[in-house]
Protein backbone atom coordinates (compact mmCIF):
# COMPACT_ATOMS: atom_id res chain seq x y z
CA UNK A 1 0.00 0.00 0.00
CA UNK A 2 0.99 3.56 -0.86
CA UNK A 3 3.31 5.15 1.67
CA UNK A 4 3.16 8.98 0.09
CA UNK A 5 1.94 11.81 0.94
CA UNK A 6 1.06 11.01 4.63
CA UNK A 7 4.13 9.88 6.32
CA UNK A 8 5.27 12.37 9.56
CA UNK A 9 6.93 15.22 8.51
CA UNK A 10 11.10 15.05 8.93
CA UNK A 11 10.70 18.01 11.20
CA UNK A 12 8.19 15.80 13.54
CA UNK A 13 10.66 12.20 13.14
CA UNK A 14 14.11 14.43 13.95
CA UNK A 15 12.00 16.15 17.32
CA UNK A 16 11.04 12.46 18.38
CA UNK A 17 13.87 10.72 17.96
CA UNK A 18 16.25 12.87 20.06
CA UNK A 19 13.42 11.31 22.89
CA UNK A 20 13.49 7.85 21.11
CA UNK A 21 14.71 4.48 22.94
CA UNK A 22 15.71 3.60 19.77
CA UNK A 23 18.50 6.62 19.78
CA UNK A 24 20.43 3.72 22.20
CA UNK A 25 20.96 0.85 19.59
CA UNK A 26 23.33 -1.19 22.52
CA UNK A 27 20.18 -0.59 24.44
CA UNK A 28 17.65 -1.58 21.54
CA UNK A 29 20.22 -5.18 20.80
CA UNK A 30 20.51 -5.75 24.46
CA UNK A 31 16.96 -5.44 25.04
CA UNK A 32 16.10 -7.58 21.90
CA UNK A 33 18.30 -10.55 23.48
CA UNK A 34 16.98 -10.57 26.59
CA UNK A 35 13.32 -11.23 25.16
CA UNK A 36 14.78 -13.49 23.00
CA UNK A 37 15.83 -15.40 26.09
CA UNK A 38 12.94 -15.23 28.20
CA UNK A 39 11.01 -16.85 24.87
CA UNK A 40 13.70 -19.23 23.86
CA UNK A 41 12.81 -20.40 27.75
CA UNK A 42 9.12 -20.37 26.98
CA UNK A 43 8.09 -24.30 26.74
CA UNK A 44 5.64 -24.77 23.59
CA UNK A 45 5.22 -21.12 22.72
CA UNK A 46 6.32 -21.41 19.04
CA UNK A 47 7.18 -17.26 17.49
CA UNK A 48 9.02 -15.91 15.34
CA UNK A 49 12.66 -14.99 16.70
CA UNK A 50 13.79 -12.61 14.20
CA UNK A 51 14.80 -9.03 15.87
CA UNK A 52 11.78 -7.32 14.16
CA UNK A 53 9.35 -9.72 15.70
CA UNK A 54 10.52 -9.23 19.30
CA UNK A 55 10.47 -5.47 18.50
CA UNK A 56 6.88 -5.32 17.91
CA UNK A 57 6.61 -6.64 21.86
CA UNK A 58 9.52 -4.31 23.10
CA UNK A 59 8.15 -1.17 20.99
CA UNK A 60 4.66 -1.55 23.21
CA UNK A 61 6.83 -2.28 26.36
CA UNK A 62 9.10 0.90 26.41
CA UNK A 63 11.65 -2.07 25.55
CA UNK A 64 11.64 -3.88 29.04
CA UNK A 65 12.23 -7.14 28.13
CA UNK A 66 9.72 -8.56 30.61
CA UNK A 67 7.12 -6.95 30.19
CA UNK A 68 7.06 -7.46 26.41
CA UNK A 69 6.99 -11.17 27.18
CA UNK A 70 4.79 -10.77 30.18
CA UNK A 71 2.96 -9.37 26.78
CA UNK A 72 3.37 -12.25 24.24
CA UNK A 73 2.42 -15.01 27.18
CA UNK A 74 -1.20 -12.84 27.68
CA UNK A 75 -1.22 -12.53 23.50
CA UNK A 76 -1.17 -16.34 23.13
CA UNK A 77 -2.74 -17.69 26.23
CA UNK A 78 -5.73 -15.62 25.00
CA UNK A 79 -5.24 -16.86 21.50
CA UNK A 80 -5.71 -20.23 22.99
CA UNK A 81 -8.90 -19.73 25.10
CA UNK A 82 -10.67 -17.89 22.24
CA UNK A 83 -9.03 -19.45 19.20
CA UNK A 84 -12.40 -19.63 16.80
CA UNK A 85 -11.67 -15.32 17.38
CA UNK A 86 -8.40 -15.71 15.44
CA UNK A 87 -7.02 -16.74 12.47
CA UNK A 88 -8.40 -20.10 11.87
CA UNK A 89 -9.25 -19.61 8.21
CA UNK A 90 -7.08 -18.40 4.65
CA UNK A 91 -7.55 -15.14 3.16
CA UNK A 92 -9.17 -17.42 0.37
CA UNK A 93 -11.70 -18.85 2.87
CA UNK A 94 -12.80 -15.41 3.77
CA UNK A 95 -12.40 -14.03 0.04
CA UNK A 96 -16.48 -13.04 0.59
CA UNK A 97 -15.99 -11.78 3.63
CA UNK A 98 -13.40 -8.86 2.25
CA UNK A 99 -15.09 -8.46 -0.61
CA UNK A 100 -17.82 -6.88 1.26
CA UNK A 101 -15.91 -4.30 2.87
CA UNK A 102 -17.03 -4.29 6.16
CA UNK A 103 -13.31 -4.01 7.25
CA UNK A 104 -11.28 -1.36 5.89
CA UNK A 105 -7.49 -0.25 6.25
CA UNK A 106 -6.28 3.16 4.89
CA UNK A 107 -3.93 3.45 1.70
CA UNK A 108 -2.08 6.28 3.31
CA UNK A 109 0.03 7.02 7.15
CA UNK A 110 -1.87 9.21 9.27
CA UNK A 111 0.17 12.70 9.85
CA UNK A 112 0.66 10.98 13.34
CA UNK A 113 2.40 8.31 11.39
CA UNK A 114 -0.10 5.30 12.35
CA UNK A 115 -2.75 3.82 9.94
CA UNK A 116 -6.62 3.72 9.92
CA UNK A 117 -8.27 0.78 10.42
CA UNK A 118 -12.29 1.20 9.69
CA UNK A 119 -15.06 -1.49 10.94
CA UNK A 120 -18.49 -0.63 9.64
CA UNK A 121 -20.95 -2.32 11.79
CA UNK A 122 -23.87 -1.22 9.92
CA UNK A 123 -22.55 -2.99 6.72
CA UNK A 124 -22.89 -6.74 8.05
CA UNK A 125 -25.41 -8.99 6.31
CA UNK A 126 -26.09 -11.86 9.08
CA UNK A 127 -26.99 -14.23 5.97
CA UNK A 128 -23.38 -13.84 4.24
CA UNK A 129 -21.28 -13.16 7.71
CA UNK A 130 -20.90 -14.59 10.79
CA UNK A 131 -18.85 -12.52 14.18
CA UNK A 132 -15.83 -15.05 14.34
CA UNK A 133 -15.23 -14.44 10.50
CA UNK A 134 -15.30 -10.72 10.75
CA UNK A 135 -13.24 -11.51 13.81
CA UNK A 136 -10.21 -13.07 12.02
CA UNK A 137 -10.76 -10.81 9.18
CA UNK A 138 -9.21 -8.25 11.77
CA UNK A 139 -6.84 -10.91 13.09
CA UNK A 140 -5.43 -10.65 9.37
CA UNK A 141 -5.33 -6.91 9.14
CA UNK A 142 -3.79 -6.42 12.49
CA UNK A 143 -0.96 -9.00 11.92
CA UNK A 144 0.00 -7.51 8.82
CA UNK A 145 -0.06 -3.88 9.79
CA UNK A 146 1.72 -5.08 13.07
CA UNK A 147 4.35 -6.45 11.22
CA UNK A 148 5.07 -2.74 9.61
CA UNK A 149 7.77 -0.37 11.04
CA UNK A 150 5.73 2.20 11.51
CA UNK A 151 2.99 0.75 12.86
CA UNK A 152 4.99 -0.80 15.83
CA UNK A 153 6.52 2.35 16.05
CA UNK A 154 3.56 4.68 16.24
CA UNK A 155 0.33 2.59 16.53
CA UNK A 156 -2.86 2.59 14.93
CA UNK A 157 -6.54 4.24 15.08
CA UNK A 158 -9.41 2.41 14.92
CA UNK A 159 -12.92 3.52 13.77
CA UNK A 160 -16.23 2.03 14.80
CA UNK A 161 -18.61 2.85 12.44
CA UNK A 162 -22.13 1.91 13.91
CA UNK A 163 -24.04 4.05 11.01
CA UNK A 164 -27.59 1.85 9.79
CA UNK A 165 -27.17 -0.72 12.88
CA UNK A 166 -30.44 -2.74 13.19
CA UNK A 167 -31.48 -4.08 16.11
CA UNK A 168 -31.45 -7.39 15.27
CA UNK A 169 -27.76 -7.76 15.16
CA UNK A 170 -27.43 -7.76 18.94
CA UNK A 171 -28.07 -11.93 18.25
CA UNK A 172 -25.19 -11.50 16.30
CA UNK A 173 -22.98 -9.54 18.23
CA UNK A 174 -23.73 -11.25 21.64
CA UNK A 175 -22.04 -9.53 25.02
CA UNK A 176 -19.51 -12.52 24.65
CA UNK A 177 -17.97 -11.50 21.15
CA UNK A 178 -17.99 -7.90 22.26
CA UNK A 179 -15.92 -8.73 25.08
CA UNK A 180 -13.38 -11.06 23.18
CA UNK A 181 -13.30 -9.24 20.76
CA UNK A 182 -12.05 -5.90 22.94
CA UNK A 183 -9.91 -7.50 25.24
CA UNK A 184 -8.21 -8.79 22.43
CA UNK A 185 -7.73 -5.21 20.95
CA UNK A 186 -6.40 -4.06 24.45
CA UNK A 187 -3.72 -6.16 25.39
CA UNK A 188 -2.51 -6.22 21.06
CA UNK A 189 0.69 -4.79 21.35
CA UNK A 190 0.12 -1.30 19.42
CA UNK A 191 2.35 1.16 20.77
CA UNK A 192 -0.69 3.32 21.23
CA UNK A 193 -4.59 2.33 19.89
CA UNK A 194 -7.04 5.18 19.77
CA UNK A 195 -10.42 3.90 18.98
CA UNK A 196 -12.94 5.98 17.42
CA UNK A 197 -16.54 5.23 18.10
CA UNK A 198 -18.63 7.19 15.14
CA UNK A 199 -22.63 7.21 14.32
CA UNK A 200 -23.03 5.89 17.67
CA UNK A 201 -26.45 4.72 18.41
CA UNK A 202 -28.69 3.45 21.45
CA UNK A 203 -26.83 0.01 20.01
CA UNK A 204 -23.29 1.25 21.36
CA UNK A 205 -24.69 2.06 24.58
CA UNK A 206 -26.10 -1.52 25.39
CA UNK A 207 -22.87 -2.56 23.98
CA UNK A 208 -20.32 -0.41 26.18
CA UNK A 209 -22.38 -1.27 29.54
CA UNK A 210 -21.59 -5.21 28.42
CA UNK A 211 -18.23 -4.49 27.61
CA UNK A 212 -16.75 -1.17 29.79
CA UNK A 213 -16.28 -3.39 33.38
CA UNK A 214 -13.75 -5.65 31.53
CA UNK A 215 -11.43 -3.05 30.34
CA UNK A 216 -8.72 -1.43 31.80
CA UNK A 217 -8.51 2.30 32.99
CA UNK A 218 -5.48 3.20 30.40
CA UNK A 219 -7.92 1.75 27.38
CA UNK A 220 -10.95 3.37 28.37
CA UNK A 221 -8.37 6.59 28.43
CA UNK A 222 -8.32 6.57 24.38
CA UNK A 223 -12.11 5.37 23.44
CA UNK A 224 -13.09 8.46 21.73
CA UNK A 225 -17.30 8.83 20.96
CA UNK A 226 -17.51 11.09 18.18
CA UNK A 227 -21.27 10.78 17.06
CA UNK A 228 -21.65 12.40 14.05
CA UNK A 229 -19.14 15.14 15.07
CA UNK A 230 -16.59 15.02 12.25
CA UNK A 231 -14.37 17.89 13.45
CA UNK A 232 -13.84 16.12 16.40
CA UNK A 233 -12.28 13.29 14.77
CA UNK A 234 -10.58 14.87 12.18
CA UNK A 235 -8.16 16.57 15.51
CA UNK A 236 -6.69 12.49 15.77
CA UNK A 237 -6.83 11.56 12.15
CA UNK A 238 -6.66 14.20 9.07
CA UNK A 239 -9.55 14.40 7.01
CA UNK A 240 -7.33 13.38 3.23
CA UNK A 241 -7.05 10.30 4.86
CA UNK A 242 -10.85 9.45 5.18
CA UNK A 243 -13.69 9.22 2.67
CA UNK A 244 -16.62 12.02 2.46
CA UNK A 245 -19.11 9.29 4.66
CA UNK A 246 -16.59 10.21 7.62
CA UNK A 247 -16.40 13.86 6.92
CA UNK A 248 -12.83 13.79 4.77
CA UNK A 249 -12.01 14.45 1.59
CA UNK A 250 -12.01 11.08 -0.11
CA UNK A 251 -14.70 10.45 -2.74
CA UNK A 252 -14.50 6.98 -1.22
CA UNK A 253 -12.30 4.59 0.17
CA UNK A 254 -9.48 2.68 -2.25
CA UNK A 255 -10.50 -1.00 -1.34
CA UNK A 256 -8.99 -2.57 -4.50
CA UNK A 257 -5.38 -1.27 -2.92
CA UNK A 258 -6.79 -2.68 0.68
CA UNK A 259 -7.48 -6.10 -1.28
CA UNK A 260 -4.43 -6.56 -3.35
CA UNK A 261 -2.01 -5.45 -0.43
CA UNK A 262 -3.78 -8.06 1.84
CA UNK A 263 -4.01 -11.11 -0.54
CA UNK A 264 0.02 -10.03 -1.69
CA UNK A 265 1.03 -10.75 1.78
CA UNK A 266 -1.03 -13.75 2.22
CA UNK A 267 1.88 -16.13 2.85
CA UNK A 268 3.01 -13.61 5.81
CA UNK A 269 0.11 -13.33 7.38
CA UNK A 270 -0.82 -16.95 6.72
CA UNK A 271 2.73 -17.66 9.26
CA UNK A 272 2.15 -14.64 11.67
CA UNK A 273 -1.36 -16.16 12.18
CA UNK A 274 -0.12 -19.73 12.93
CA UNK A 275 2.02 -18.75 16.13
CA UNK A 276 1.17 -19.31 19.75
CA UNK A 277 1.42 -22.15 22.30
CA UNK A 278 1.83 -25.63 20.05
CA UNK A 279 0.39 -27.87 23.31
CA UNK A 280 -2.97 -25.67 23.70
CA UNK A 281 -4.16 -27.67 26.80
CA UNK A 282 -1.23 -27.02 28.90
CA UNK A 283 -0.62 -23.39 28.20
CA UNK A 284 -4.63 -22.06 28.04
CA UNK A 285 -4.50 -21.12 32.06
């Protein structure tokens, strides 16, 4: 996917980095080797070991080594417990399921350097889609964007978009899969997630009374409920970046670049999705 036009500003990288960890590369390799050992000492919990995988753990850990694999354990112990929630399925299993656009990831960076990832709620046909589908649909997208430099380094924002949500999908969306599903969100390891809740309805409020007592004071900290208030979005995420239905500039989203960029790194996410504890029963506590 297109990296131009939307990247931080030089000016923006050069004042961060003099405040970066990553400034300290003895620091960075040191701290890299450690978590390398802790998960080397991990029995059954099969990862990748290359330095960029244990920096997506470190870069949401202010690089202490044990916390990042206090991290990964939660990550895959989760995984385990909730497994139908992940990636079960291929990209071509859920070929439909893309197709329809209910998930969508933006071409460009945000100024802030992170990417938009867009969920339209109001868009899912209960004949054609079922929760743990959309669910790993996610799984795919947030493997793959975790696995991007800038991403680890800067994040992501989400968007909610509950616009035309009938009634009737509370069946689908039960107070389970809301819960899984935003646990799983808050211990990802994003250097920083702001979710965006937009078109909010009566719907969102059942919702957040199910869901709010489960999550933790820090991730309540950067749920943001816009409404319909489309200034008040556009001060996280600028409005070039988002399509005239959100108040930006777009005629519409790109999905044709969101589709080829996912299904080119199909093998990739096909691995990333395949890690975790090997002997499930002995690791799910």
């Amino acid at each position: 996917m297109s990296k131009k036009g939307n990247t931080p500003t030089d000016e923006v990288c050069e004042g961060v980095a003099h405040l970066n960890i990553e400034d300290d590369k003895m620091r960075v390799q040191q701290a890299i080797e450690d978590l390398r050992s802790l998960v080397s000492g991990e029995k059954n919990l099969k990862v990748k070991m290359d330095d960029k995988f244990m920096l997506r753990y470190l870069r949401a850990s202010d690089f202490n080594p044990k916390e990042a694999f206090n991290k990964m354990e939660k990550v895959y112990k989760f995984k385990v417990k909730y497994k139908d929630y992940y990636g079960t399925k291929s990209l071509t299993e859920l070929k439909d399921n893309i197709e329809q656009n209910i998930v969508l990831v933006s071409e460009e960076y945000n100024h802030d350097g992170r990417r938009v990832l867009i969920m339209k709620l109001g868009d899912i046909d209960t004949s054609k889609n079922n929760i743990k589908d959309l669910a790993q649909l996610m799984e795919f997208w947030s493997e793959l964007l975790l696995d991007e430099e800038e991403s680890q380094k800067n994040g992501i924002h989400y968007i909610i978009d509950m616009g035309g949500l009938p009634y009737h999908l509370l069946k689908f969306i039960t107070p389970k899969a809301a819960t899984v599903y935003a646990l799983r969100e808050e211990m990802r390891p994003w250097k920083q997630l702001d979710l965006h809740i937009v078109n909010t309805s009566k719907f969102f409020q059942i919702l957040m009374k199910i869901v709010q007592p489960f999550l933790g004071a820090k991730f309540k900290q950067h749920i943001h409920i816009h409404g319909k208030d489309w200034p008040s979005l556009h001060k996280f995420i600028n409005p070039e970046n988002l399509a005239q239905e959100h108040g930006g500039s777009k005629v519409e989203y790109d999905v044709k670049i969101m589709h080829k960029y996912l299904f080119e790194n199909a093998d990739k996410i096909e691995e990333l999705v395949s890690l975790g504890y090997i002997n499930q029963d002995n690791n799910a506590n």
